[in-house]
C-alpha atoms as a PDB file:
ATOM      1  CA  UNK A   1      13.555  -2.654  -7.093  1.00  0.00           C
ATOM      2  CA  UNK A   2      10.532  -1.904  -8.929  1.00  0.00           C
ATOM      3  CA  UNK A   3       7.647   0.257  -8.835  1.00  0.00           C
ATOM      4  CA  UNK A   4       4.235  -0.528  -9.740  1.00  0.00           C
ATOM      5  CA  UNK A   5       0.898   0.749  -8.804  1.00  0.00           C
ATOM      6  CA  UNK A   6      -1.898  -1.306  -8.246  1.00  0.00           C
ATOM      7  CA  UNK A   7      -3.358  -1.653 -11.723  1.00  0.00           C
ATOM      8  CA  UNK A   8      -0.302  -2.775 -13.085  1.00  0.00           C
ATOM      9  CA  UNK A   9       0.597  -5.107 -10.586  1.00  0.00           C
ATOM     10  CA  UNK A  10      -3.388  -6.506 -11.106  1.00  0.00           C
ATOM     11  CA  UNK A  11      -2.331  -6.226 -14.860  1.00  0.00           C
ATOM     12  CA  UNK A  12       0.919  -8.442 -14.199  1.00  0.00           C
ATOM     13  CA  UNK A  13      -0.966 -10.994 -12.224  1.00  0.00           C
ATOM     14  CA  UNK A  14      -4.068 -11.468 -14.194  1.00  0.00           C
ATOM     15  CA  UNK A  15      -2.817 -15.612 -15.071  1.00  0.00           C
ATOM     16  CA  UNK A  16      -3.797 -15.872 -11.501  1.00  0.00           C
ATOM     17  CA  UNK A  17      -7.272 -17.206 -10.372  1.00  0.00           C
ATOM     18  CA  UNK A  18      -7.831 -15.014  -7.370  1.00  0.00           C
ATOM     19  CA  UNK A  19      -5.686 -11.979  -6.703  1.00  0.00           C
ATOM     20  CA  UNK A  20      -5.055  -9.766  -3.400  1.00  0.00           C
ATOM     21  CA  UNK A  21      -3.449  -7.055  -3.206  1.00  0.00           C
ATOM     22  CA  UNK A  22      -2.295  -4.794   0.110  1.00  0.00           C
ATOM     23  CA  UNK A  23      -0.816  -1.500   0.182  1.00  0.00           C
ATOM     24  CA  UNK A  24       1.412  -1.198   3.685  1.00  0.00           C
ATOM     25  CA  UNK A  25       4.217   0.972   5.423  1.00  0.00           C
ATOM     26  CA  UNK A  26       2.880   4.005   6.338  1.00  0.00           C
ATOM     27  CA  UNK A  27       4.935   6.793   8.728  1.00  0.00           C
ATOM     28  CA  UNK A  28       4.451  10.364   9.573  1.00  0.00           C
ATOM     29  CA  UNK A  29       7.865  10.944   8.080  1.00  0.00           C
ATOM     30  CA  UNK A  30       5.949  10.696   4.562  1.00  0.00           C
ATOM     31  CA  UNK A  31       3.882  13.407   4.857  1.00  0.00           C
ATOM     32  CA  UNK A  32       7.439  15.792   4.825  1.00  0.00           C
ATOM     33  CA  UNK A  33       7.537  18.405   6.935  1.00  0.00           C
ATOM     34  CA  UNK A  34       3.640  18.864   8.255  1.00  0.00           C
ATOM     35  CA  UNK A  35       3.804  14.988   9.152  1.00  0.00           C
ATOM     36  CA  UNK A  36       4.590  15.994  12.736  1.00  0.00           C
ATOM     37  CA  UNK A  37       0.884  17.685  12.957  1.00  0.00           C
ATOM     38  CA  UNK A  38      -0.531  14.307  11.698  1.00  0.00           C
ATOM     39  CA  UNK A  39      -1.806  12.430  14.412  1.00  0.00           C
ATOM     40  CA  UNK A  40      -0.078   8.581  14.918  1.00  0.00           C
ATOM     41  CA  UNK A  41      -3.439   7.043  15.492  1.00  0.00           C
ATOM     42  CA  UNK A  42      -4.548   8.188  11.909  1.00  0.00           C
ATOM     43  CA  UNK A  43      -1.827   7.385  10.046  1.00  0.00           C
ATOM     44  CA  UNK A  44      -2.257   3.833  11.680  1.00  0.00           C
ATOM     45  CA  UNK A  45      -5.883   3.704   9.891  1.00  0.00           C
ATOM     46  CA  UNK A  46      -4.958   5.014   7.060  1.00  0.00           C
ATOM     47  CA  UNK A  47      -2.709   1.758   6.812  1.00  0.00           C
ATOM     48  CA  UNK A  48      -5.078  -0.366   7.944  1.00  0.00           C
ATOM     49  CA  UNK A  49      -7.372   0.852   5.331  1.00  0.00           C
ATOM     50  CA  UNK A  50      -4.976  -0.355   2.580  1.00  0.00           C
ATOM     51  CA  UNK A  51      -5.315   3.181   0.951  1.00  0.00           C
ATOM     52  CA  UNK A  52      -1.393   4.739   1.387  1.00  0.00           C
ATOM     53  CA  UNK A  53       1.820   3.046   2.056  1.00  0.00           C
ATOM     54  CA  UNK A  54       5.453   2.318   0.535  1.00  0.00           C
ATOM     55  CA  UNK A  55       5.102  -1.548  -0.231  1.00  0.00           C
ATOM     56  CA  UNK A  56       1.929  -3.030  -2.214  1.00  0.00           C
ATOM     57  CA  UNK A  57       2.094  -6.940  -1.333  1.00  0.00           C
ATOM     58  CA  UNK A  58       0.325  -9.260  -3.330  1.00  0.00           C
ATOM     59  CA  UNK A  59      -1.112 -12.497  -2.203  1.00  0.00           C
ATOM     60  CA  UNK A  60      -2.363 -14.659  -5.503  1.00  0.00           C
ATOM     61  CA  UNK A  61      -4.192 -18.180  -5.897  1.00  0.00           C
ATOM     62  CA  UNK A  62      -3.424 -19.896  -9.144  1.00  0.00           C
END
């Protein structure tokens, strides 16, 4: 597995005409201990926003 952040995925994909990236996989459980006081609904827009998450998935047009 690797890890990259979003700028160096961008960096890694810049042959490509049109590039999109997504940031996903976000749980309470992240936030260590205190996640519990974190409300569900949030978390779930904080996802949706594309903002926090595990996974960054990248959708690219060449």
């Amino acid at each position: 597995m690797r890890l990259y952040s979003r700028r160096s995925l961008r960096r890694l994909l810049r042959s490509f005409r049109e590039v999109r990236i997504e940031c996903r996989h976000l749980d309470r459980a992240h936030f260590g201990k205190l996640g519990w006081l974190i409300p569900s609904g949030l978390v779930s827009r904080l996802e949706r926003q594309e903002k926090l998450g595990w996974y960054l998935i990248a959708k690219c047009t060449k």
